[in-house]
C-alpha atoms as a PDB file:
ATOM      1  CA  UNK A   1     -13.184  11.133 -20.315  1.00  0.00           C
ATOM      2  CA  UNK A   2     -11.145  10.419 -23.315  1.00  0.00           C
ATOM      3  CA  UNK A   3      -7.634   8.778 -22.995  1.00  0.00           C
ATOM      4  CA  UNK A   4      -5.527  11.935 -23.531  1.00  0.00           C
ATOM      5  CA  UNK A   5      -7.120  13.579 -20.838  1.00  0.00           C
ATOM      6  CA  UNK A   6      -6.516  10.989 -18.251  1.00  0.00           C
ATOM      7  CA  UNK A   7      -3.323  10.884 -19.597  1.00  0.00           C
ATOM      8  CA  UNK A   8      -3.225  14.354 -18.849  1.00  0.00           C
ATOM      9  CA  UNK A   9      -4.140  13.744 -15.570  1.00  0.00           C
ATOM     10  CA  UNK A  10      -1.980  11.471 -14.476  1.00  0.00           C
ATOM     11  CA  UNK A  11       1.109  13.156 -15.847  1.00  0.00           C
ATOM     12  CA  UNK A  12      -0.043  16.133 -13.628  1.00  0.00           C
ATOM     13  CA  UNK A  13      -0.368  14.161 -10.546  1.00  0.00           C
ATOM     14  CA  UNK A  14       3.495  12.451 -11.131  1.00  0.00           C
ATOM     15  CA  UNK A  15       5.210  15.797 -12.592  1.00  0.00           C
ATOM     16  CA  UNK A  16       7.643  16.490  -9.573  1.00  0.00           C
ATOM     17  CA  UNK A  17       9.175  12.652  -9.694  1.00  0.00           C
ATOM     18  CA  UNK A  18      12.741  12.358 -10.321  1.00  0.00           C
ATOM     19  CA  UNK A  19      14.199   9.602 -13.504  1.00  0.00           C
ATOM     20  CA  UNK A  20      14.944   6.719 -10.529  1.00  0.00           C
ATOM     21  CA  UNK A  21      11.058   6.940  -9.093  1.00  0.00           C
ATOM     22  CA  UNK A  22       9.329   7.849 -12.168  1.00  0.00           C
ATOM     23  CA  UNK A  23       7.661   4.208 -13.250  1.00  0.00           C
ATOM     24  CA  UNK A  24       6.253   3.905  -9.515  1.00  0.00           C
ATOM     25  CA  UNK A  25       5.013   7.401  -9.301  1.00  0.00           C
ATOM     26  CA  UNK A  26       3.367   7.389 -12.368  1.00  0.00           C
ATOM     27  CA  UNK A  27       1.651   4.035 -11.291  1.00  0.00           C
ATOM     28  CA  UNK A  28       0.205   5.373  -8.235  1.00  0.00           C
ATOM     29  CA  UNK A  29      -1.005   8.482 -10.049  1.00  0.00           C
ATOM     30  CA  UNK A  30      -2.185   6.000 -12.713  1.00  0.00           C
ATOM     31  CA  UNK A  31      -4.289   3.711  -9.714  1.00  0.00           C
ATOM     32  CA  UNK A  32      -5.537   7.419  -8.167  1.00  0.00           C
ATOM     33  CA  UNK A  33      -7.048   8.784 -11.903  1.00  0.00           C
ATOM     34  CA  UNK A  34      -8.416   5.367 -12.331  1.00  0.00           C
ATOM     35  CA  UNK A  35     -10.022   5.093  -8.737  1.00  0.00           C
ATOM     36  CA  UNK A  36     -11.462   8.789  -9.148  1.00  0.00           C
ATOM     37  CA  UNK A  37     -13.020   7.600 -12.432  1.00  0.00           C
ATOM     38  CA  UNK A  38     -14.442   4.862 -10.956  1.00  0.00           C
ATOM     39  CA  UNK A  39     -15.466   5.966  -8.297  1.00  0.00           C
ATOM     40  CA  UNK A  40     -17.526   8.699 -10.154  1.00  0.00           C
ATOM     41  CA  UNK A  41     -19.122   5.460 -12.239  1.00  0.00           C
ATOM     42  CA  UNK A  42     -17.769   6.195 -15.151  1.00  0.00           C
ATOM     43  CA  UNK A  43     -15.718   3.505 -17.681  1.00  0.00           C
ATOM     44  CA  UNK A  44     -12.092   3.760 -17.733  1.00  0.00           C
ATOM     45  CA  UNK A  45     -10.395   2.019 -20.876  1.00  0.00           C
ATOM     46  CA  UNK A  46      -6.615   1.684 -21.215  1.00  0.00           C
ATOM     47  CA  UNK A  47      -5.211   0.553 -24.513  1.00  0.00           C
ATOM     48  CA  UNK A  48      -3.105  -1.761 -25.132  1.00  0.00           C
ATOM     49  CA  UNK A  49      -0.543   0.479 -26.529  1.00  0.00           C
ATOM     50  CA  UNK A  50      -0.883   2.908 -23.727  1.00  0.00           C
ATOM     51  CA  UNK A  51       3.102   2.127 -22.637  1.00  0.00           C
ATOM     52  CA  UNK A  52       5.975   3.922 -20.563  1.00  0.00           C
ATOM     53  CA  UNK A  53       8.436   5.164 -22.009  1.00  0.00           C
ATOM     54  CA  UNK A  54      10.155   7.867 -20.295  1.00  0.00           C
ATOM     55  CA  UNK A  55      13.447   6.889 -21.751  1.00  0.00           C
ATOM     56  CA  UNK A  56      12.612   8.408 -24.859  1.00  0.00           C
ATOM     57  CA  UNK A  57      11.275  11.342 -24.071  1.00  0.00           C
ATOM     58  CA  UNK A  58      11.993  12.434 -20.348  1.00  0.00           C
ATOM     59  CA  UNK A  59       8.587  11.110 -19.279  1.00  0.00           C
ATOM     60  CA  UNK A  60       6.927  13.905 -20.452  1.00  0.00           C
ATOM     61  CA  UNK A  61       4.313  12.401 -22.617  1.00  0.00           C
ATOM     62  CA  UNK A  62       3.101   9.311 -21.285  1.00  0.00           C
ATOM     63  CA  UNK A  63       1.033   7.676 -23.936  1.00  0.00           C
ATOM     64  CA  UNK A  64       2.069   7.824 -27.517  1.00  0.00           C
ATOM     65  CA  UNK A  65      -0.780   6.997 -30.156  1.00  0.00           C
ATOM     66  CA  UNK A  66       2.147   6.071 -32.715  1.00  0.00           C
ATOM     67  CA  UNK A  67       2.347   2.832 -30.623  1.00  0.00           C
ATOM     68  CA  UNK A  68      -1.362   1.841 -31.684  1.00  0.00           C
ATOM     69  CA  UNK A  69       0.576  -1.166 -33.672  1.00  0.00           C
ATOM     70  CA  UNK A  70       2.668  -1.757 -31.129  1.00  0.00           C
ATOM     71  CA  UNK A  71       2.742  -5.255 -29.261  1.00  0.00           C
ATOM     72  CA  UNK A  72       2.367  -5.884 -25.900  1.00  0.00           C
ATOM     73  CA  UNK A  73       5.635  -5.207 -24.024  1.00  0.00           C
ATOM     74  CA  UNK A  74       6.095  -7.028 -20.361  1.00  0.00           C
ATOM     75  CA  UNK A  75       6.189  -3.700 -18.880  1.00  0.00           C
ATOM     76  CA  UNK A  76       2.895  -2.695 -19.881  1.00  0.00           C
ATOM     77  CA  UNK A  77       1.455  -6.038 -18.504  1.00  0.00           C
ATOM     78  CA  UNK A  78       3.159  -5.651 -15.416  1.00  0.00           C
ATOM     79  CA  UNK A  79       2.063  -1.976 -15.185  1.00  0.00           C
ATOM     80  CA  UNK A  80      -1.534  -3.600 -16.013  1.00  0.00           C
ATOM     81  CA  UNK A  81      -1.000  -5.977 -12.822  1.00  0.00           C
ATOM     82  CA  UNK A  82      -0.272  -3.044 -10.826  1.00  0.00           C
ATOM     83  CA  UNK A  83      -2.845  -1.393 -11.095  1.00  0.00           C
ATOM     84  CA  UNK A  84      -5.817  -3.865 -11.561  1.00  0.00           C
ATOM     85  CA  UNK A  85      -4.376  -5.163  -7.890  1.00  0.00           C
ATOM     86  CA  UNK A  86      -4.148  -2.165  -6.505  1.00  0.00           C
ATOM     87  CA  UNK A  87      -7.652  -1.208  -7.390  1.00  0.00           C
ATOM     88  CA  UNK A  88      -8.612  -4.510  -5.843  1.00  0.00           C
ATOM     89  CA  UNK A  89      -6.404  -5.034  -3.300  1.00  0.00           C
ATOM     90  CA  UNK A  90      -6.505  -1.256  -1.847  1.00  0.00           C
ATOM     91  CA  UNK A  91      -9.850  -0.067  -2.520  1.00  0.00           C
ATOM     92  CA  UNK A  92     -11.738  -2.965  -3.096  1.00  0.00           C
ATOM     93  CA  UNK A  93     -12.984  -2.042  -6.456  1.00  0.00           C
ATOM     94  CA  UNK A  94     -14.442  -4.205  -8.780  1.00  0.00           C
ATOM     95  CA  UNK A  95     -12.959  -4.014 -12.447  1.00  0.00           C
ATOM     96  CA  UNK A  96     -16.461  -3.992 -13.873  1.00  0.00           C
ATOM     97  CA  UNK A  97     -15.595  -0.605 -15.157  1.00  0.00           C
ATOM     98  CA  UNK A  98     -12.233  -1.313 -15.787  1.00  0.00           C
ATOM     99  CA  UNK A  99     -11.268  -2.373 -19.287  1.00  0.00           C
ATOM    100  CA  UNK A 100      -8.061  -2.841 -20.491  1.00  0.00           C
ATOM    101  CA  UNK A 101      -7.876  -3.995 -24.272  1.00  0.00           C
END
């Protein structure tokens, strides 16, 4: 699965959120895509410009591949926490598959 499509995939799982809920609805969309994939055995990479940024667009694109040079915000590494403990914490799944660059 390339990174569009789970991008795809997640922004189809958090389309009815309002602006106030939209960072922890897309999160928990992000964990479910992510636990599907993994669950199915299959390696799920995340970018390290993969960031939020509903601001800028009304959350309707979730990752932007002009960000490729973009550094490291805190929000991305807390969105990165998120989800890598609530793989673990939740489903008990190892992040063997699980690579976030």
């Amino acid at each position: 699965m390339t990174f569009d499509e789970l991008g795809d995939r997640i922004l189809e799982r958090s389309e009815s959120v309002t602006s106030r809920r939209v960072v922890s609805e897309v999160t928990t969309a992000m964990v479910d895509v992510i636990r599907e994939e993994l669950l199915k055995g299959e390696k799920v990479v995340i970018p390290r410009w993969a960031t939020f940024y509903s601001r800028m667009n009304r959350g309707r694109r979730y990752w932007h591949p002009h960000f490729k040079e973009y550094r490291e915000s805190k929000a991305h590494k807390r969105l990165k926490m998120r989800v890598c403990k609530s793989l673990e914490k939740e489903y008990g799944l190892s992040q063997n598959n699980l690579e976030i660059t």
